[in-house]
Structures are given as C-alpha cells and as structure tokens.
N, C-alpha and C. Protein backbone atom coordinates (compact mmCIF):
# COMPACT_ATOMS: atom_id res chain seq x y z
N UNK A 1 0.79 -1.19 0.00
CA UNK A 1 0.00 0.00 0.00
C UNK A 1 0.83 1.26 0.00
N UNK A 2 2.32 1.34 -0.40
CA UNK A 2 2.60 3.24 -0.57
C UNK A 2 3.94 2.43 -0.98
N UNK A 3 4.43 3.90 -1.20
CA UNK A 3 6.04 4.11 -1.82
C UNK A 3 6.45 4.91 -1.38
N UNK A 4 7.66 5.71 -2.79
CA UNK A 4 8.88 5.74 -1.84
C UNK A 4 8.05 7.54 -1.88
N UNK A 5 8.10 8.76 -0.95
CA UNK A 5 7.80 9.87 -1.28
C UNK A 5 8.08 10.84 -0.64
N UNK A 6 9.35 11.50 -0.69
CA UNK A 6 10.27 12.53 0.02
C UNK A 6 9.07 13.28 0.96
N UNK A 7 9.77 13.62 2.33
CA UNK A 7 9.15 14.77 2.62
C UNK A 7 8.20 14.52 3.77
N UNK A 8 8.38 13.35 4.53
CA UNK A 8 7.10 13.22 4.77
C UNK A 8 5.53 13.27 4.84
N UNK A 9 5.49 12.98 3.55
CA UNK A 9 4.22 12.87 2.97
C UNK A 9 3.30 11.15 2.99
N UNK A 10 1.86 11.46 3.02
CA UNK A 10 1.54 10.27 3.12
C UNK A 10 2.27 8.96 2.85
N UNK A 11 2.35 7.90 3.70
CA UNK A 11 3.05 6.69 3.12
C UNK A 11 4.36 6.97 2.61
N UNK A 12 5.13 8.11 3.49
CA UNK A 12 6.45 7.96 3.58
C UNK A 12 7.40 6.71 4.03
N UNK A 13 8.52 6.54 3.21
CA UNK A 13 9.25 5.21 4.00
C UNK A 13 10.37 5.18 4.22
N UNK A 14 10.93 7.35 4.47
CA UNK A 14 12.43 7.68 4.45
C UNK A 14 12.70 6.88 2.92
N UNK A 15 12.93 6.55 2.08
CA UNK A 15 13.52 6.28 0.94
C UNK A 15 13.59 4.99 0.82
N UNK A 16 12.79 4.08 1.56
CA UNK A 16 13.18 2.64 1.77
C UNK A 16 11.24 2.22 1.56
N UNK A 17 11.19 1.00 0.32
CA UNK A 17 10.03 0.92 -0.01
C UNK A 17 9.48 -0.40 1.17
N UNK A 18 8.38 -0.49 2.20
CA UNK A 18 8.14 -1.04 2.89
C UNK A 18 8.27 -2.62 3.36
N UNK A 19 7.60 -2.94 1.63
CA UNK A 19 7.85 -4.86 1.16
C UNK A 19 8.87 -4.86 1.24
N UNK A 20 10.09 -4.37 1.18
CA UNK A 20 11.34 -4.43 0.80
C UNK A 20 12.09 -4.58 2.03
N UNK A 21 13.23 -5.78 1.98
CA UNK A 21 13.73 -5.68 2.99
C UNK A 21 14.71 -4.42 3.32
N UNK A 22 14.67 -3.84 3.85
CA UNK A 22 15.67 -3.10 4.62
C UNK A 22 16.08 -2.29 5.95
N UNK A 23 16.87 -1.58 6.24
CA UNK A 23 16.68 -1.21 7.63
C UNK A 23 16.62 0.50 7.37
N UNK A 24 16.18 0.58 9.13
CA UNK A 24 15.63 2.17 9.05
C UNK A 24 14.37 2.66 8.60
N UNK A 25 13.44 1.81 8.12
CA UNK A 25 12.32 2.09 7.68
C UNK A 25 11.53 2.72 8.78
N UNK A 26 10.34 3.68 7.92
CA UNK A 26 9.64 4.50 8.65
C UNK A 26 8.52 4.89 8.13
N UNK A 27 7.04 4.66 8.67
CA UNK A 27 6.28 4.87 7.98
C UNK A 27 5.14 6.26 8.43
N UNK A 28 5.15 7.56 7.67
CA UNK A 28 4.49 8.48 8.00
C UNK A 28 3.72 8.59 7.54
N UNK A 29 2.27 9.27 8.57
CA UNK A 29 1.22 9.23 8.05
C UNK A 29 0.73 10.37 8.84
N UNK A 30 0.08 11.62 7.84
CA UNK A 30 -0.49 12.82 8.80
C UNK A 30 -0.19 13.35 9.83
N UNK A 31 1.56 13.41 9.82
CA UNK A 31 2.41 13.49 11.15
C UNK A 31 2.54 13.01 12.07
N UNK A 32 1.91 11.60 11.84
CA UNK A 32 2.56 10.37 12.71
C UNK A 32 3.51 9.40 12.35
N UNK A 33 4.52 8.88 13.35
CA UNK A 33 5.09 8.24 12.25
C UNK A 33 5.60 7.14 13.48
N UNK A 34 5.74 5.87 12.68
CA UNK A 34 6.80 4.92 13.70
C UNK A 34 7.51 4.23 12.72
N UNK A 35 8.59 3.21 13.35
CA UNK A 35 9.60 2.49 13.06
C UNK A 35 8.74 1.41 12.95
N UNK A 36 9.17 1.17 11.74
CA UNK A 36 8.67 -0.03 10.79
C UNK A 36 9.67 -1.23 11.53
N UNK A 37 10.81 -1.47 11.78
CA UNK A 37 11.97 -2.51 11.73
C UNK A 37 11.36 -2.89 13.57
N UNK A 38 11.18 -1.67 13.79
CA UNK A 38 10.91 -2.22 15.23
C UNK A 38 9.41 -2.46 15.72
N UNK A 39 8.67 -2.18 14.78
CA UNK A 39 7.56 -3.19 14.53
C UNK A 39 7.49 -4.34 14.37
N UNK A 40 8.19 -4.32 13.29
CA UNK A 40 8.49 -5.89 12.82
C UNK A 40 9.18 -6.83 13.81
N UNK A 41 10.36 -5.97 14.89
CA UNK A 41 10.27 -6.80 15.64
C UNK A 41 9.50 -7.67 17.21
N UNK A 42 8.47 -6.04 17.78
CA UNK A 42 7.51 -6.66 18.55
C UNK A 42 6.52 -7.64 17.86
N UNK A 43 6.29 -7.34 16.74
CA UNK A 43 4.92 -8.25 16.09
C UNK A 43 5.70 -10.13 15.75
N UNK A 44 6.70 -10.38 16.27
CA UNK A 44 6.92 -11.44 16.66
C UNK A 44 5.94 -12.02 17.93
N UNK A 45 5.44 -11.48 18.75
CA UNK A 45 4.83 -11.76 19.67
C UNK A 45 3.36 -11.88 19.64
N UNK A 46 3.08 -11.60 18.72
CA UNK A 46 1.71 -11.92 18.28
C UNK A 46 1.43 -12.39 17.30
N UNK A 47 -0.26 -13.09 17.43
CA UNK A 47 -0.22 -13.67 16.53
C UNK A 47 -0.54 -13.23 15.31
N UNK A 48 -0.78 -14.25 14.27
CA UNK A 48 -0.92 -13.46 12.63
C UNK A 48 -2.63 -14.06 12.60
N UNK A 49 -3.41 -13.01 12.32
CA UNK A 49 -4.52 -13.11 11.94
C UNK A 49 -5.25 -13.21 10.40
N UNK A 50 -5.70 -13.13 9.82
CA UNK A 50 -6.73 -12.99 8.80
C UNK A 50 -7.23 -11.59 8.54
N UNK A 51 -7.55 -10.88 7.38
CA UNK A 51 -8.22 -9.77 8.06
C UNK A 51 -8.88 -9.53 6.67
N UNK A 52 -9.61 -8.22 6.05
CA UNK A 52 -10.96 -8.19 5.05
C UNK A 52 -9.45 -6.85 4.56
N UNK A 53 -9.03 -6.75 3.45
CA UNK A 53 -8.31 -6.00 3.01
C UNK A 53 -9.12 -4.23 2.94
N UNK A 54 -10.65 -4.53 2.45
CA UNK A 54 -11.06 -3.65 2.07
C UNK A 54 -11.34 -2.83 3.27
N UNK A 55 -11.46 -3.57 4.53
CA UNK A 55 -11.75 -2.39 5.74
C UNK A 55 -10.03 -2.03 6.18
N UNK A 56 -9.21 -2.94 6.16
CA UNK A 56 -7.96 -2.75 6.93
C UNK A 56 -6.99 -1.67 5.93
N UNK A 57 -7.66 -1.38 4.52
CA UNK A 57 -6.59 -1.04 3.64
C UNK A 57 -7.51 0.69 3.45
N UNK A 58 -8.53 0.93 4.70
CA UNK A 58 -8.78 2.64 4.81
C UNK A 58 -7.77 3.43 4.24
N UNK A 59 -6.45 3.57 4.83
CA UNK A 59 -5.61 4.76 4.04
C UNK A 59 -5.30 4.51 2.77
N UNK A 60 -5.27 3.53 1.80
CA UNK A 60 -4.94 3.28 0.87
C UNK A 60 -5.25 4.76 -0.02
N UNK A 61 -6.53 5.12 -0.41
CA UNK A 61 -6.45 6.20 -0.98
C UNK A 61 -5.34 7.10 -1.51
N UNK A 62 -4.70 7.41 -0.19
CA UNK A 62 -3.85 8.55 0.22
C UNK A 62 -2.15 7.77 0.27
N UNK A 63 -2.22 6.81 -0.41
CA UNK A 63 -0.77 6.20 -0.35
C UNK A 63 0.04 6.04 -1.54
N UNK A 64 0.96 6.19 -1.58
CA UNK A 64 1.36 5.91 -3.13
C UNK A 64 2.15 4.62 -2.78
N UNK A 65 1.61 4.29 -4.48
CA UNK A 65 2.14 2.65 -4.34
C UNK A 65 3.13 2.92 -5.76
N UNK A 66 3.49 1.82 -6.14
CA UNK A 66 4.21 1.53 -7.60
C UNK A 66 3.96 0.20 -7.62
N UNK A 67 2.85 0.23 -8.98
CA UNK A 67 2.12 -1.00 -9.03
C UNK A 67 3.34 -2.24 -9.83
N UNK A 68 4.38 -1.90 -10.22
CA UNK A 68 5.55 -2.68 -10.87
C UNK A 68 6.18 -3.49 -9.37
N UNK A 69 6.30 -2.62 -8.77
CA UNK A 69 6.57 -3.69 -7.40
C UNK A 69 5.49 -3.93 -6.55
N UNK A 70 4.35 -3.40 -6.78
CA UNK A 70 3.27 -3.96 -6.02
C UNK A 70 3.46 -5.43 -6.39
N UNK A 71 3.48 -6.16 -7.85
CA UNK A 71 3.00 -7.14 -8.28
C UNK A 71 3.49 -8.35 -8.40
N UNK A 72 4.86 -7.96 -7.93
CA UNK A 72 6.11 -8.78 -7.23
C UNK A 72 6.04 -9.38 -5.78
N UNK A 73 5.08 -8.68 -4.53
CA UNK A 73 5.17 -8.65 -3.22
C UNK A 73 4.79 -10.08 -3.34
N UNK A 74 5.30 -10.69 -1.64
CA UNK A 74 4.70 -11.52 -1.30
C UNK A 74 3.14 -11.73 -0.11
N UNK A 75 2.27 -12.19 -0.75
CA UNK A 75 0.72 -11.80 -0.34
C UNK A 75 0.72 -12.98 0.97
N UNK A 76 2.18 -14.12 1.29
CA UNK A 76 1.84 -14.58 2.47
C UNK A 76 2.17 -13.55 3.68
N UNK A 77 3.18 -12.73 3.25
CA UNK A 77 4.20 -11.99 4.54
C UNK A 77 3.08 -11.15 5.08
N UNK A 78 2.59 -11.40 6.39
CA UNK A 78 1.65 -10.47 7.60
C UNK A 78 1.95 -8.53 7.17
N UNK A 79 0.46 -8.43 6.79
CA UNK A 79 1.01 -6.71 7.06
C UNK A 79 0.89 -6.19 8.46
N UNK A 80 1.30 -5.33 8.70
CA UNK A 80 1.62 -5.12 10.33
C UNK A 80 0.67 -3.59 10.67
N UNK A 81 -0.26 -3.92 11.59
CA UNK A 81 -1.30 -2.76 11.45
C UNK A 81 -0.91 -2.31 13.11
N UNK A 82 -1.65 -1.26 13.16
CA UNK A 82 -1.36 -0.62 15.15
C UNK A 82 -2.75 0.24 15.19
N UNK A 83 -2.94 0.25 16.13
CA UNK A 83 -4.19 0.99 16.65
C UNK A 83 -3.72 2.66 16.77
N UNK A 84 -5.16 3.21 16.41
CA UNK A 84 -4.78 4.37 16.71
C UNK A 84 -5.63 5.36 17.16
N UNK A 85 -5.77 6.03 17.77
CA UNK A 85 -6.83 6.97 18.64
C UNK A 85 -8.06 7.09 17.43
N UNK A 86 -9.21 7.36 18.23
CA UNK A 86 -10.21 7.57 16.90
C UNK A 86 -10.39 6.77 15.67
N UNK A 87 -10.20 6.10 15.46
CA UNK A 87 -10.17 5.11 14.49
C UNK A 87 -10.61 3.78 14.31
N UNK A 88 -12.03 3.51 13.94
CA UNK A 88 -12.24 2.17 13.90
C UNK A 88 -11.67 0.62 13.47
N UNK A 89 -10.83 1.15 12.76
CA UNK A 89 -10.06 -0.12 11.96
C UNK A 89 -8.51 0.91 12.24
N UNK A 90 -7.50 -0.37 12.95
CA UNK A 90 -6.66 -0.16 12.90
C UNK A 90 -5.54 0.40 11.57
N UNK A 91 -4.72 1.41 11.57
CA UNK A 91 -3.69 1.84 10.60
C UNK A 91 -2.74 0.90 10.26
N UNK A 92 -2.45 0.09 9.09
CA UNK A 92 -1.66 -0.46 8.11
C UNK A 92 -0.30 0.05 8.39
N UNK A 93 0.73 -0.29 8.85
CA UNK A 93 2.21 0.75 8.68
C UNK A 93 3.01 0.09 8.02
N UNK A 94 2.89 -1.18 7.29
CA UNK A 94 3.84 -2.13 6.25
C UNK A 94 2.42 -2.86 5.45
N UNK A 95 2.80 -2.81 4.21
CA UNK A 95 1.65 -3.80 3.77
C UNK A 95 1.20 -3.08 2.25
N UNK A 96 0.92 -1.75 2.03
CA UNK A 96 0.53 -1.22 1.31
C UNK A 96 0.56 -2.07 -0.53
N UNK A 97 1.80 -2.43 -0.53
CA UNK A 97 2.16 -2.70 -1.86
C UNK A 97 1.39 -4.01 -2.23
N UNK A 98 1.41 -5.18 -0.84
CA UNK A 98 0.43 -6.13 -0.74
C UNK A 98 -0.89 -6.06 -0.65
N UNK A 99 -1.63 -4.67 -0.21
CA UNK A 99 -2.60 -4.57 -0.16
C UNK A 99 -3.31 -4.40 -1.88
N UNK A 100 -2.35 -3.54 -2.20
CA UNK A 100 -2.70 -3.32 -3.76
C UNK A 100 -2.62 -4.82 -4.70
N UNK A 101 -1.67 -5.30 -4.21
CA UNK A 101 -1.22 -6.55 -5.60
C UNK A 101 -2.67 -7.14 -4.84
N UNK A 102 -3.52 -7.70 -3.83
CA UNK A 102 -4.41 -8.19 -3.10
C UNK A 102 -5.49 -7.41 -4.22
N UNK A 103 -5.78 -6.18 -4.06
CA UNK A 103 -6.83 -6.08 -4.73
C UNK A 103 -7.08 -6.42 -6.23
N UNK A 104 -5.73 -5.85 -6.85
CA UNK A 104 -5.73 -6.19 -7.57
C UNK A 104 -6.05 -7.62 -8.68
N UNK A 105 -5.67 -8.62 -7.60
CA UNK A 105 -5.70 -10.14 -8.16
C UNK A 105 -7.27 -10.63 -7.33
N UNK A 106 -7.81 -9.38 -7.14
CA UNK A 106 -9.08 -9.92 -5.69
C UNK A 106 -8.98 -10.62 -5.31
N UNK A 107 -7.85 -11.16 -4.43
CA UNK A 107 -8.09 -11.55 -2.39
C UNK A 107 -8.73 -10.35 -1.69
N UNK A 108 -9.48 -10.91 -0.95
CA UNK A 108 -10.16 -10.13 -0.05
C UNK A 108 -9.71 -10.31 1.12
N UNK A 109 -8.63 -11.04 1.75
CA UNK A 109 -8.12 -11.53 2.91
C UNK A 109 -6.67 -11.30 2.95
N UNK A 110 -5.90 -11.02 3.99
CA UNK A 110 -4.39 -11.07 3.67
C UNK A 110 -4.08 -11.08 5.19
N UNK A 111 -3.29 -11.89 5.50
CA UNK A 111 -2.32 -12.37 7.05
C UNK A 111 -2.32 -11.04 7.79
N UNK A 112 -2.01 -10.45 8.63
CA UNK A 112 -2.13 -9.33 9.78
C UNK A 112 -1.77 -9.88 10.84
N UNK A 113 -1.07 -8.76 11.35
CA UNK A 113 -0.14 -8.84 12.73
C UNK A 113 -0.58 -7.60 13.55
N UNK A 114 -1.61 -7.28 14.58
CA UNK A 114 -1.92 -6.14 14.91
C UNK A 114 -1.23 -5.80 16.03
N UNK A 115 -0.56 -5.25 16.58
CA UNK A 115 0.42 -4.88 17.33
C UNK A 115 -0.45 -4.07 18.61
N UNK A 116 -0.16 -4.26 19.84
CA UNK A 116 -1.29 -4.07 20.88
C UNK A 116 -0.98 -1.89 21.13
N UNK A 117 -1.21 -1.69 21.70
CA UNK A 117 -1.38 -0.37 21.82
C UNK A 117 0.05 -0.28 22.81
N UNK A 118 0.51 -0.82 23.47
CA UNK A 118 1.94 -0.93 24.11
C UNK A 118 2.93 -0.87 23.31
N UNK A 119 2.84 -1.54 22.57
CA UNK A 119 4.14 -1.91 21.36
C UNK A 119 3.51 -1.06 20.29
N UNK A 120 2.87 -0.19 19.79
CA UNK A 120 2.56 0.57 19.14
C UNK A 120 3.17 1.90 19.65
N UNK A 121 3.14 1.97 20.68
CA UNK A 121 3.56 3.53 21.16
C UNK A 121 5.39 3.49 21.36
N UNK A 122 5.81 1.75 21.64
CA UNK A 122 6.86 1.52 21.54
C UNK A 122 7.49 2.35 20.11
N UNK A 123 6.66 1.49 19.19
CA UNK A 123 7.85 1.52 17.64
C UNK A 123 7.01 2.97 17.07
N UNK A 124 6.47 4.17 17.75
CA UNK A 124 6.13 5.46 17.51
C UNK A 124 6.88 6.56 17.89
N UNK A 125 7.57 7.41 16.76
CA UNK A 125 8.38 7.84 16.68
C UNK A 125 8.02 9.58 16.65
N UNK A 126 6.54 9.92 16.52
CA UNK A 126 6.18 11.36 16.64
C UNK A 126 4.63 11.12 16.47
N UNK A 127 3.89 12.23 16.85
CA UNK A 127 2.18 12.19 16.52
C UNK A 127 1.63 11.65 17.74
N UNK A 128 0.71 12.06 17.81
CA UNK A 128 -0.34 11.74 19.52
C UNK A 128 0.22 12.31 20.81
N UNK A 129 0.77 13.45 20.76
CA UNK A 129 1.62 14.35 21.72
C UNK A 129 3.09 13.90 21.58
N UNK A 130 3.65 12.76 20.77
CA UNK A 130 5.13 13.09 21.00
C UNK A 130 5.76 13.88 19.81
N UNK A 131 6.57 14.42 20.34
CA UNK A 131 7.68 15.54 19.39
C UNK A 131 8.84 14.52 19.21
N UNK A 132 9.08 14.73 17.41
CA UNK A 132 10.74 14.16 17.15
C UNK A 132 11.51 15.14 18.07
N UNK A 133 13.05 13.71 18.22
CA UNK A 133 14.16 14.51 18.98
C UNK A 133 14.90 15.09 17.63
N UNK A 134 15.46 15.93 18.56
CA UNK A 134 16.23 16.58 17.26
C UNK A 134 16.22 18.05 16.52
C-alpha cells in the first residue's frame, strides 16, 4: 500500500520501499510516524490473523504505491497494522504494496499482525503528543 515519497508525505518510507527488505524504515502518516523494523520486531509476539483488506486497507487512498513492485510482493508476509486513537479499523504501517497486488488479483483476505497499543507507542516515533528529537 505506498512508496517511496520525500518529505514526509503520506506513506512515507524515508527512501526505503516497505515490502522491501531493509533497515531504518519509517512509515508516516499525517504526522505520525513509527519504526517499521521495530515493529516488525515486537509483532513477533503476536499472533498473525486474517483480516478483510477492504476495511484494513482505509488509508490506501492517500498512499502511493508503484504498481511494478506492487505485483512482485509476497501476499503470504503479515502486514503489520497498530491501533490508533479515533479510528475504527486499525492503521496499516507495512503492507501497502500487498494490499494493492491483493486487490488487484481480488483476495479479499491477507495475514495481519496487529500490534497491541503498548508496542505501538513503543515503535512510535512522533504524533499523539510526541515531538521528534532533534
């Protein structure tokens, strides 16, 4: 569900595309933002669920994808969602590119790792009263 897009702008990923392995990743959204890598590593602790793409993939709209590597992703790897104030369906912060290749090929279902509101505020890096250091 997003790419690469200077500036912190929707579905920012610092320069690093989400599916993709790498480190330092970061995913911003409306001036929130957390650490993707250290998501990935609390959501070891939970389990991987099932989930309806079309309610879990809300921000999609507002994300930029690149459907050339959307269509490459792998649709088993868990997208990793976190709760967030006001919001009925938890926020997506890895997954985007899978969410798209998903619609695209219509699955309506894709693996999820929802990360509890503890470990969410863990791998959160600005937005909901905190200020970047720096």
């Amino acid at each position: 569900m997003f790419g690469d897009v200077p500036g912190g702008a929707p579905g920012d990923t610092s320069g690093n595309t989400p599916d993709r392995d790498a480190t330092g990743q970061m995913f911003v959204f409306l001036g929130w933002a957390w650490d993707v890598d250290k998501a990935a590593r609390l959501a070891a602790r939970h389990p991987v669920m099932r989930a309806d793409i079309t309610r879990l993939g809300w921000a999609r709209p507002v994300i930029n994808v690149d459907p050339v590597h959307a269509a490459t992703v792998d649709l088993s790897r868990p997208l990793l969602a976190v709760p967030v104030p006001n919001a009925a369906v938890p926020l997506v912060i890895d997954g985007y590119h899978r969410i798209h290749r998903a619609i695209t090929e219509r699955v309506t279902e894709l693996p999820v790792i929802l990360l509890d509101a503890a470990d969410e505020r863990a791998c959160r890096i600005m937005g909901g009263g905190i200020t970047p250091i720096g």
